[in-house]
C-alpha atoms as a PDB file:
ATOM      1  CA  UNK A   1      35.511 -20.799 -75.627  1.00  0.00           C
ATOM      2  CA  UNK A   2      39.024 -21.847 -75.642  1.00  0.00           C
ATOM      3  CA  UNK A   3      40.248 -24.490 -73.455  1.00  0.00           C
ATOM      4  CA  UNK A   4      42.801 -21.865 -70.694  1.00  0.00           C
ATOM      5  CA  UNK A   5      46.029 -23.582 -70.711  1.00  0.00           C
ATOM      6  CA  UNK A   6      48.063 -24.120 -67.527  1.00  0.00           C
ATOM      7  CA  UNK A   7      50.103 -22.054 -65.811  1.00  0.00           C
ATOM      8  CA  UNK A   8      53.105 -23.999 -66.271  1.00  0.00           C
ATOM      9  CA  UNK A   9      55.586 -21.051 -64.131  1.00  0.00           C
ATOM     10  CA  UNK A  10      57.741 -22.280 -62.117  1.00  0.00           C
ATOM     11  CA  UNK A  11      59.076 -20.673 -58.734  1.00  0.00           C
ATOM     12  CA  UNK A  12      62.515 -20.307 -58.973  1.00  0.00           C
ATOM     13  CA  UNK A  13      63.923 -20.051 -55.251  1.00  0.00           C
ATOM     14  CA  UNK A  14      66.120 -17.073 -54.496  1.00  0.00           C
ATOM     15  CA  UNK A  15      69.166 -17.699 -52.796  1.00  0.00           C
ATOM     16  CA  UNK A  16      71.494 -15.134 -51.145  1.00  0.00           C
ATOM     17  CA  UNK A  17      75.035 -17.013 -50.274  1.00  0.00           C
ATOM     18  CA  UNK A  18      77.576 -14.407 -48.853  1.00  0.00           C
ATOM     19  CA  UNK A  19      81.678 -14.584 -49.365  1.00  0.00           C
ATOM     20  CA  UNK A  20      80.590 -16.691 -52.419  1.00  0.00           C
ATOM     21  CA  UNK A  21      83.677 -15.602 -54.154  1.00  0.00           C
ATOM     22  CA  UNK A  22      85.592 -18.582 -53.152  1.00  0.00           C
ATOM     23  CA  UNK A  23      86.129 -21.746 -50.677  1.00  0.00           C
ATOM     24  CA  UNK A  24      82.718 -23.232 -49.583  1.00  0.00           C
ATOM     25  CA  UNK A  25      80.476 -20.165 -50.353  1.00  0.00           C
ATOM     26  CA  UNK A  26      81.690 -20.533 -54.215  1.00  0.00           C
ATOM     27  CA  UNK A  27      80.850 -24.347 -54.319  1.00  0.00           C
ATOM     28  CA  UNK A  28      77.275 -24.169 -52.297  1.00  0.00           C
ATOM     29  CA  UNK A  29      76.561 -21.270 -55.219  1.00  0.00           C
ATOM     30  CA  UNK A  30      77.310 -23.790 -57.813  1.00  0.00           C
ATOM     31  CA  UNK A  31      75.219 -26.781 -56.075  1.00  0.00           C
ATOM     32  CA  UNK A  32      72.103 -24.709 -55.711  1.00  0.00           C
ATOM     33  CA  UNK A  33      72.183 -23.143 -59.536  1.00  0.00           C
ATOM     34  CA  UNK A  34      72.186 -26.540 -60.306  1.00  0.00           C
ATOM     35  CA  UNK A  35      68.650 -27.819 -59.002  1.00  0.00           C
ATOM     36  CA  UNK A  36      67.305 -24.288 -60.726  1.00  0.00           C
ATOM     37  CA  UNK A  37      67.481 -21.764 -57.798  1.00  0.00           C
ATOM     38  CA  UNK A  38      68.355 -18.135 -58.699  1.00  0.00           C
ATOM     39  CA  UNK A  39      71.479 -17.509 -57.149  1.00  0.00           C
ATOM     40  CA  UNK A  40      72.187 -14.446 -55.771  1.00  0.00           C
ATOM     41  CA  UNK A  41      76.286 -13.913 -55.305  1.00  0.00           C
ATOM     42  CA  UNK A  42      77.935 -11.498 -52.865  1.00  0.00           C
ATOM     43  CA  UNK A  43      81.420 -10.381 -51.708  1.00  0.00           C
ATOM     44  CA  UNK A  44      83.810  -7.852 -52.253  1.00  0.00           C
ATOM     45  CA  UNK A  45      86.006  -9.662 -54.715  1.00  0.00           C
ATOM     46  CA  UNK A  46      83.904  -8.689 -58.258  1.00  0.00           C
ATOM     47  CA  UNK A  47      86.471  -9.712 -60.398  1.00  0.00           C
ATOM     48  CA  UNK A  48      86.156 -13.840 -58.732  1.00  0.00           C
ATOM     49  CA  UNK A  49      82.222 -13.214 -58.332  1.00  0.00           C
ATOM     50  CA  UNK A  50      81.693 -12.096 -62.042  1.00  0.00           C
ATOM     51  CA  UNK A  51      83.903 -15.495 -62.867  1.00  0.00           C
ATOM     52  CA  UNK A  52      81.634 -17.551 -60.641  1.00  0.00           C
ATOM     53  CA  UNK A  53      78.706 -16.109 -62.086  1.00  0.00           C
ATOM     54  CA  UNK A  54      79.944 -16.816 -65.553  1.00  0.00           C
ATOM     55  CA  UNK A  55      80.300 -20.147 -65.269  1.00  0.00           C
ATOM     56  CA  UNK A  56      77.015 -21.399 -63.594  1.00  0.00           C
ATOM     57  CA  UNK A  57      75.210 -19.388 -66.498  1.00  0.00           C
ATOM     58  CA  UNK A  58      77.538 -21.388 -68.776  1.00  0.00           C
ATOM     59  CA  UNK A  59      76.085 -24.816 -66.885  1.00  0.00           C
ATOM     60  CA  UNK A  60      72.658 -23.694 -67.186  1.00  0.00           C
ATOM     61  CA  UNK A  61      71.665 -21.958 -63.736  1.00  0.00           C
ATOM     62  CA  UNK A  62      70.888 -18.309 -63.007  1.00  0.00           C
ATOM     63  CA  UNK A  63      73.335 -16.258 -61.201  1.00  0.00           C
ATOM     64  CA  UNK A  64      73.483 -12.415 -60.154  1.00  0.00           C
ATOM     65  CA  UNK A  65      76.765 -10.482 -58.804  1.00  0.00           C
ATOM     66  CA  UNK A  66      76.141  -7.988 -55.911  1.00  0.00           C
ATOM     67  CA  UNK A  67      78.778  -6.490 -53.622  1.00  0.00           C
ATOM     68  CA  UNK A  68      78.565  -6.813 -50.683  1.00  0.00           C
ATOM     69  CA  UNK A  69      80.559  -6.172 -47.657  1.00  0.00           C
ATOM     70  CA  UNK A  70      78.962  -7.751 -44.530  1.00  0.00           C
ATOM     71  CA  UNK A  71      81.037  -6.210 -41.983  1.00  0.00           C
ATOM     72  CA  UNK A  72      79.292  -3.034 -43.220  1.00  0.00           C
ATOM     73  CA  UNK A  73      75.637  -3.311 -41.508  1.00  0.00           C
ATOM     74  CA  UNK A  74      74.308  -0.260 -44.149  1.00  0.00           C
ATOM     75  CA  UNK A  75      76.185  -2.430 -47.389  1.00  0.00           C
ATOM     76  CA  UNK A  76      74.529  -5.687 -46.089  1.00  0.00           C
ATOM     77  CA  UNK A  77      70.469  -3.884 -45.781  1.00  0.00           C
ATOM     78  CA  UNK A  78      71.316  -2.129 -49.261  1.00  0.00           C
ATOM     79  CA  UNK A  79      72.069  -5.292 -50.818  1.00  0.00           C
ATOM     80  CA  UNK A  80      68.932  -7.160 -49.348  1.00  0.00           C
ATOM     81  CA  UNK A  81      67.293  -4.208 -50.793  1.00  0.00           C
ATOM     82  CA  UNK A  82      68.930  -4.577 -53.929  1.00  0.00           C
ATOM     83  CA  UNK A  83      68.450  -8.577 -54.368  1.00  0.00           C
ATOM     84  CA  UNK A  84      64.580  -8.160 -53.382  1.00  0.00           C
ATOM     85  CA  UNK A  85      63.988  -4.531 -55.850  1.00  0.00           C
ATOM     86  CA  UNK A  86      65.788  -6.868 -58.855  1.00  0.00           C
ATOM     87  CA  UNK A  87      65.269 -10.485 -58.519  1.00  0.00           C
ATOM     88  CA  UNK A  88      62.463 -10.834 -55.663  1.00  0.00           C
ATOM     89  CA  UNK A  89      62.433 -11.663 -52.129  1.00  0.00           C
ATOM     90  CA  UNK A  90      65.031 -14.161 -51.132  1.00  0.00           C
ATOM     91  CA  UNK A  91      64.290 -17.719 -49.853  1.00  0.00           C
ATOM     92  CA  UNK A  92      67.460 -18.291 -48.485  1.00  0.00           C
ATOM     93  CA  UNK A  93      70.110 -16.874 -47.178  1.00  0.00           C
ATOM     94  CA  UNK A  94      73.306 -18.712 -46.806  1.00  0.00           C
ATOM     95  CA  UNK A  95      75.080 -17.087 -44.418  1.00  0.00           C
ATOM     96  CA  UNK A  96      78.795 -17.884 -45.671  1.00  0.00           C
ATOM     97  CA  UNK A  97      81.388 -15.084 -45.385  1.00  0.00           C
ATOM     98  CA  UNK A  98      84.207 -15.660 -42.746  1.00  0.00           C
ATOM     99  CA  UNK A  99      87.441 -14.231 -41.962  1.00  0.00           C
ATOM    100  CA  UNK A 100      89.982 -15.182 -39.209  1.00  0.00           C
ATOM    101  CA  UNK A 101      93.925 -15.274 -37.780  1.00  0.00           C
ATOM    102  CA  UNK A 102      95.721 -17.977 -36.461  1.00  0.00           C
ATOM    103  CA  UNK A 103      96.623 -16.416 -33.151  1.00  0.00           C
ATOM    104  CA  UNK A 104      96.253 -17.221 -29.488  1.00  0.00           C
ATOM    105  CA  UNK A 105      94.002 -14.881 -27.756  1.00  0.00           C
ATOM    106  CA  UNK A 106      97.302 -12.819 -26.037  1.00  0.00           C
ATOM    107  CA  UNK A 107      98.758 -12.544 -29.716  1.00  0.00           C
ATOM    108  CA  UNK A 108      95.488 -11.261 -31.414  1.00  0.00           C
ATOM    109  CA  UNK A 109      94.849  -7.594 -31.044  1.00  0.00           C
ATOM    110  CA  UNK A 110      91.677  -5.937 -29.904  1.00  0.00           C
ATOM    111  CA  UNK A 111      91.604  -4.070 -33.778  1.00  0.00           C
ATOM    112  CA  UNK A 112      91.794  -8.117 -34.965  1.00  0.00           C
ATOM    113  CA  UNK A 113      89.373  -9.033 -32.508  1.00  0.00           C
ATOM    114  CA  UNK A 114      86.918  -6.046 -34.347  1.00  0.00           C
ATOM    115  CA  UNK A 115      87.746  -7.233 -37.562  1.00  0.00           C
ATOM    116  CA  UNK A 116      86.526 -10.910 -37.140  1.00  0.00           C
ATOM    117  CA  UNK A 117      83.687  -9.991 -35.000  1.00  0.00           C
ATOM    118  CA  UNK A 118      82.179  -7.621 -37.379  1.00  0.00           C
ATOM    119  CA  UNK A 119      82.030 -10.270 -40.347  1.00  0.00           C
ATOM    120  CA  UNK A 120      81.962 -13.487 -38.482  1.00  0.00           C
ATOM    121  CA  UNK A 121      79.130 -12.220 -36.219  1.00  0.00           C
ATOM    122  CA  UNK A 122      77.724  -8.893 -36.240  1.00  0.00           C
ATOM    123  CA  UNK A 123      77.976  -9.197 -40.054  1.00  0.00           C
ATOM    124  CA  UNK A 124      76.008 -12.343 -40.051  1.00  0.00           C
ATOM    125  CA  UNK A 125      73.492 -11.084 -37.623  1.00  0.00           C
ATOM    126  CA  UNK A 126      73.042  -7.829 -39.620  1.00  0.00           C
ATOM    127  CA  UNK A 127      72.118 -10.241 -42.983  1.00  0.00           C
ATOM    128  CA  UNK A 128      69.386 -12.258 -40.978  1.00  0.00           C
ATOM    129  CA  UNK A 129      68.099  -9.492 -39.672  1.00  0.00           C
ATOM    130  CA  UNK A 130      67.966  -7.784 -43.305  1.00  0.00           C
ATOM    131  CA  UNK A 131      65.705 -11.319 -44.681  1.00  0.00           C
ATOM    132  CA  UNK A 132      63.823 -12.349 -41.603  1.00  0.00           C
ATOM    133  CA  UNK A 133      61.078 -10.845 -41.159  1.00  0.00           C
ATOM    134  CA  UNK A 134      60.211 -10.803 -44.918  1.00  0.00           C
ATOM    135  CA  UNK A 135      60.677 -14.683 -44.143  1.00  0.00           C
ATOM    136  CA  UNK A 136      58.487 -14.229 -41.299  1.00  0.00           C
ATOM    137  CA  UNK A 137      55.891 -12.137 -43.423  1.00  0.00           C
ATOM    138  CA  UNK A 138      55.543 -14.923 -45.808  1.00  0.00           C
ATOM    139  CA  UNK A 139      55.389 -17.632 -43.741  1.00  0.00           C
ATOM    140  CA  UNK A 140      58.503 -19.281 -45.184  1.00  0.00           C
ATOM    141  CA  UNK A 141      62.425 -19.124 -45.347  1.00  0.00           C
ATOM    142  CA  UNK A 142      65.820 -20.696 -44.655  1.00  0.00           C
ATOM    143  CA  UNK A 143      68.632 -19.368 -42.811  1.00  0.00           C
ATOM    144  CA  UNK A 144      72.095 -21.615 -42.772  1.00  0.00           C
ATOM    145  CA  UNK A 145      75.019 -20.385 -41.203  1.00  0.00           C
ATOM    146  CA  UNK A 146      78.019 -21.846 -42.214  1.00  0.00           C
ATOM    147  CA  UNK A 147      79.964 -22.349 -38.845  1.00  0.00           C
ATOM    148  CA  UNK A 148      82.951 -24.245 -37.717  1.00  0.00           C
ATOM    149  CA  UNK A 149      84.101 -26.883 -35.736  1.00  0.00           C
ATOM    150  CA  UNK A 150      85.960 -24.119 -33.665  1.00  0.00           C
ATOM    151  CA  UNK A 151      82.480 -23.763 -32.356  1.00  0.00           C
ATOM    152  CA  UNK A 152      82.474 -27.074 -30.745  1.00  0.00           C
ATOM    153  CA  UNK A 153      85.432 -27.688 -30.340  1.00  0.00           C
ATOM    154  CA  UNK A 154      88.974 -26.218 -28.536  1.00  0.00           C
ATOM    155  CA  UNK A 155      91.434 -25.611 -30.850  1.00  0.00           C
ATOM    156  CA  UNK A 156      94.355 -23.158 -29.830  1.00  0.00           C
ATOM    157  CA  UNK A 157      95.447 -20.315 -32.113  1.00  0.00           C
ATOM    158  CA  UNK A 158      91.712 -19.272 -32.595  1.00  0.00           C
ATOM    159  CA  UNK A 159      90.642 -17.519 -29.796  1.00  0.00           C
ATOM    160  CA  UNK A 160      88.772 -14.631 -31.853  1.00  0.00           C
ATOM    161  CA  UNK A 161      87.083 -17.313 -34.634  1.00  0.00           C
ATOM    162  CA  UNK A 162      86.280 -19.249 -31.843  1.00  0.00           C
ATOM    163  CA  UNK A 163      84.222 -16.956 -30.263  1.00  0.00           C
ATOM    164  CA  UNK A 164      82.180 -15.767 -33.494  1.00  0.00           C
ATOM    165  CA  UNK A 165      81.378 -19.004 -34.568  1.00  0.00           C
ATOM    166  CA  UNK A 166      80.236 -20.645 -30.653  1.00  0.00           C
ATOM    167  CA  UNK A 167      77.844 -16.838 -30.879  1.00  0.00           C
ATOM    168  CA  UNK A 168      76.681 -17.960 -34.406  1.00  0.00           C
ATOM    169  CA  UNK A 169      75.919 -21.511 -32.867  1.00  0.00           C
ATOM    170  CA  UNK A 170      74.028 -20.034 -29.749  1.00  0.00           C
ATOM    171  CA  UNK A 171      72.400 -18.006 -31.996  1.00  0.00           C
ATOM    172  CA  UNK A 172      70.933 -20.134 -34.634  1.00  0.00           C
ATOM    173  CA  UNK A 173      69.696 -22.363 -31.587  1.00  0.00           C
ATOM    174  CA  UNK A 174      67.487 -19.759 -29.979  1.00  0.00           C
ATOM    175  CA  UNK A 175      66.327 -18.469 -33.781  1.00  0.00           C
ATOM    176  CA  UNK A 176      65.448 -22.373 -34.880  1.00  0.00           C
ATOM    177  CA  UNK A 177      63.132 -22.539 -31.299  1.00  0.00           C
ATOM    178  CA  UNK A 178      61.769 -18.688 -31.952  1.00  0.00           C
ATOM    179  CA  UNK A 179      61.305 -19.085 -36.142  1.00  0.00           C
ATOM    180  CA  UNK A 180      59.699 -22.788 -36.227  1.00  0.00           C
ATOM    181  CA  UNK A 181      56.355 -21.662 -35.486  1.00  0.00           C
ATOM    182  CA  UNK A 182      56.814 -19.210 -38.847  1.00  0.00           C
ATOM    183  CA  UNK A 183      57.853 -22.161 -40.884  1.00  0.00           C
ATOM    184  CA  UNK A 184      61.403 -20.332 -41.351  1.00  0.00           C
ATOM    185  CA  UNK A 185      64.176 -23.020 -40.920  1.00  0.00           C
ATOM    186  CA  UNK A 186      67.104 -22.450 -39.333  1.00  0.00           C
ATOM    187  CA  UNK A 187      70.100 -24.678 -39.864  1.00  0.00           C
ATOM    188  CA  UNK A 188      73.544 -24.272 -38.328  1.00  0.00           C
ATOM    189  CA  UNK A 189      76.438 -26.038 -40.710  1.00  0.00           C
ATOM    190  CA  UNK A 190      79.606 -27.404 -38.558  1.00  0.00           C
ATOM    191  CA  UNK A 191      82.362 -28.445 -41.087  1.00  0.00           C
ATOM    192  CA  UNK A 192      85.271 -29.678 -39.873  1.00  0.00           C
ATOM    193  CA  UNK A 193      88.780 -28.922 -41.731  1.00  0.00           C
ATOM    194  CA  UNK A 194      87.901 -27.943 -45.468  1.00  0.00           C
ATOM    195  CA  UNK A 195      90.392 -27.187 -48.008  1.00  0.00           C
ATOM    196  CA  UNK A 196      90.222 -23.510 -48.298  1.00  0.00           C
ATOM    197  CA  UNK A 197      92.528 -20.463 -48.986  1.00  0.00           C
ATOM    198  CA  UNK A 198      91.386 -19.734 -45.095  1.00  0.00           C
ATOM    199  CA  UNK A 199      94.111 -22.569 -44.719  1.00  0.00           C
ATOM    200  CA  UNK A 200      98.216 -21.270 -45.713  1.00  0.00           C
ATOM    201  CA  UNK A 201      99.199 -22.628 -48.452  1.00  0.00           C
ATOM    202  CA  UNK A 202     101.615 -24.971 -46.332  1.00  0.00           C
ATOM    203  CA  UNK A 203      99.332 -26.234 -44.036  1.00  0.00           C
ATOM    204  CA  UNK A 204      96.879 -27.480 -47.460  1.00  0.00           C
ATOM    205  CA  UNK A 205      99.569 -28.959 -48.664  1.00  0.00           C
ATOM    206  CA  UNK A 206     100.484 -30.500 -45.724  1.00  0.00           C
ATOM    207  CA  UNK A 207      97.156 -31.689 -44.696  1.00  0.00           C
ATOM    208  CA  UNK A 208      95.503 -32.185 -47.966  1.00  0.00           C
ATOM    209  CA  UNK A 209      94.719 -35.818 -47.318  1.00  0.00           C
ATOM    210  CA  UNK A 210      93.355 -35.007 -43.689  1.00  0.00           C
ATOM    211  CA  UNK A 211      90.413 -32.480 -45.151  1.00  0.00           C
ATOM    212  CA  UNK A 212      87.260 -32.609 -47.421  1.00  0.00           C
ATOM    213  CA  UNK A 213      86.941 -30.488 -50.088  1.00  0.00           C
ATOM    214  CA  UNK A 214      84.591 -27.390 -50.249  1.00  0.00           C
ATOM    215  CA  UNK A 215      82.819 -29.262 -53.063  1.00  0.00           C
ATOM    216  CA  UNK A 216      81.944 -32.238 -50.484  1.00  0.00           C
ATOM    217  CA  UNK A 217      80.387 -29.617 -47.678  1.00  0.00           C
ATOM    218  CA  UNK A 218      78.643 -28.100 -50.404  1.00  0.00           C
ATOM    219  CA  UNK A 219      76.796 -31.395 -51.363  1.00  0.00           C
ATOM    220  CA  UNK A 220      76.150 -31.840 -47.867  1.00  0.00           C
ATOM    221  CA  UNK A 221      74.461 -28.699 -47.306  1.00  0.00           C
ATOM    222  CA  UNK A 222      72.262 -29.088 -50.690  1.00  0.00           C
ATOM    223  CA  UNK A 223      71.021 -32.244 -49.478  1.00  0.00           C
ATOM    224  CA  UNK A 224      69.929 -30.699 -45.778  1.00  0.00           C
ATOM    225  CA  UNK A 225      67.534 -28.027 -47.983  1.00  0.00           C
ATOM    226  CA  UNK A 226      66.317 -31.345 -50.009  1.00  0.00           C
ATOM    227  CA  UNK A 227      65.030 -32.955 -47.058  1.00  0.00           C
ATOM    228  CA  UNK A 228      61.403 -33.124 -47.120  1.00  0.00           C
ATOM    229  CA  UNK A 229      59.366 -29.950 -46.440  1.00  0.00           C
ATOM    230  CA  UNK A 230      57.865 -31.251 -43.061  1.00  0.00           C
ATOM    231  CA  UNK A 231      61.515 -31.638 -41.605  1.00  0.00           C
ATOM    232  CA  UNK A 232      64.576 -29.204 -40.912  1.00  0.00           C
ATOM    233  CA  UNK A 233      68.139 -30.859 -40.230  1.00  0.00           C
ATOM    234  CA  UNK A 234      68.810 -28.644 -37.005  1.00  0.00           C
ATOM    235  CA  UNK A 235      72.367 -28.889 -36.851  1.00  0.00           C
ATOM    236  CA  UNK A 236      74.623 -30.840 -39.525  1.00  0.00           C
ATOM    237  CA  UNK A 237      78.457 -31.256 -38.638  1.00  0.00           C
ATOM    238  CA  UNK A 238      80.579 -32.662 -41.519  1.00  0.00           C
ATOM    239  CA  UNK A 239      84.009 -33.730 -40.837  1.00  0.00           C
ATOM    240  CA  UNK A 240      86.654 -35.779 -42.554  1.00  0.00           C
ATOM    241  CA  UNK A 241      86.665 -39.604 -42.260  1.00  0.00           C
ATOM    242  CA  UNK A 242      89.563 -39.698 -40.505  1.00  0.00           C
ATOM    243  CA  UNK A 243      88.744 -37.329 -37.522  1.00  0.00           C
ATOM    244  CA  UNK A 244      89.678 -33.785 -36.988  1.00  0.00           C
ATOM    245  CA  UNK A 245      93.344 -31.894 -37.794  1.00  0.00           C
ATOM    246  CA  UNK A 246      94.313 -31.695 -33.750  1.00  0.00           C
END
């Protein structure tokens, strides 16, 4: 009888990461095709994610493009859908996409408001509920939001991002104390100022050796999922040596 050989298959984790298109989404992409995860790229910019996409098969990972617009609850359960139906069911999700003004709260309109509540919140609520209790299911999971400073800290002229991101905060407390006995980890990610296109083009300039760059959060996040597998970093906040932009 011949000797059977071993199955030498590897898993290769799936990993959702939302507004990957550019800024910190694009560079936590490109950090976890790199250890071999199958990286699953959303947004509404095709053009930048097909780029993206491009370039980490050109390095050696595995990338797929799917749109995705998360302030649309039925685009963000059709692209779950889509991920699990084509590539499997997805290990992580990192819950990345963000948009916001720089306007005090009297300055910042109600239909502004709506706008950044429906990505920065409901839209990330709507993707963990669309992975969860698959996670739940199989015993296994991440979520990490990708929050802000703003969410621990006053800063004026961000009265609407401010509130999305201290909700996303609460919220990834209570799911970390309701998921842990499910073995899903929940991490909440609290960068401080990042060199982003969120950022006017002035204000990077004028700041650019006062922030970290999207690259350096990326890292930072990668190395929270390496931790060992009996340990979750809770809540990781990443600023710039030299203390916050005030």
């Amino acid at each position: 009888m011949a000797k059977r050989q071993p199955d030498i298959r590897i898993h290769r984790p799936v990993v959702w990461v939302t507004g990957a298109s550019r800024g910190i989404g694009r560079e936590i992409a490109k950090q976890f095709a790199s250890i071999g995860c199958h990286v699953c790229v959303t947004g509404r910019d095709m053009p930048s994610l097909n780029s993206l996409a491009g370039k980490m098969t050109n390095d050696g990972g595995v990338a797929s493009v799917f749109s995705c617009d998360v302030s649309n609850v039925s685009s963000v359960l059709g692209t779950a859908e889509r991920i699990r139906k084509k590539i499997g069911n997805i290990d992580v999700l990192i819950n990345n996409a963000g948009i916001t003004v720089f306007k005090n709260f009297l300055a910042t309109t109600l239909e502004e408001f709506d706008d950044i509540i429906d990505t920065n919140l409901r839209g990330q609520i709507a993707c963990i509920k669309a992975v969860l209790p698959h996670m739940v299911r199989r015993k296994k999971g991440w979520i990490i939001n990708v929050l802000s400073n703003a969410a621990i800290k006053t800063f004026e002229g961000s009265a609407a991002y401010t509130a999305t991101k201290a909700g996303m905060l609460g919220l990834g407390k209570v799911l970390r104390e309701e998921m842990g006995r499910h073995n899903v980890k929940v991490v909440n990610v609290i960068p401080g100022p990042t060199e982003t296109e969120m950022w006017s083009r002035s204000s990077r300039k004028k700041f650019s050796n006062r922030m970290m760059s999207a690259k350096s959060v990326a890292e930072a996040v990668l190395a929270a999922y390496r931790m060992p597998d009996d340990v979750v970093v809770d809540q990781m906040v990443i600023r710039p040596i030299q203390g916050d932009i005030d």
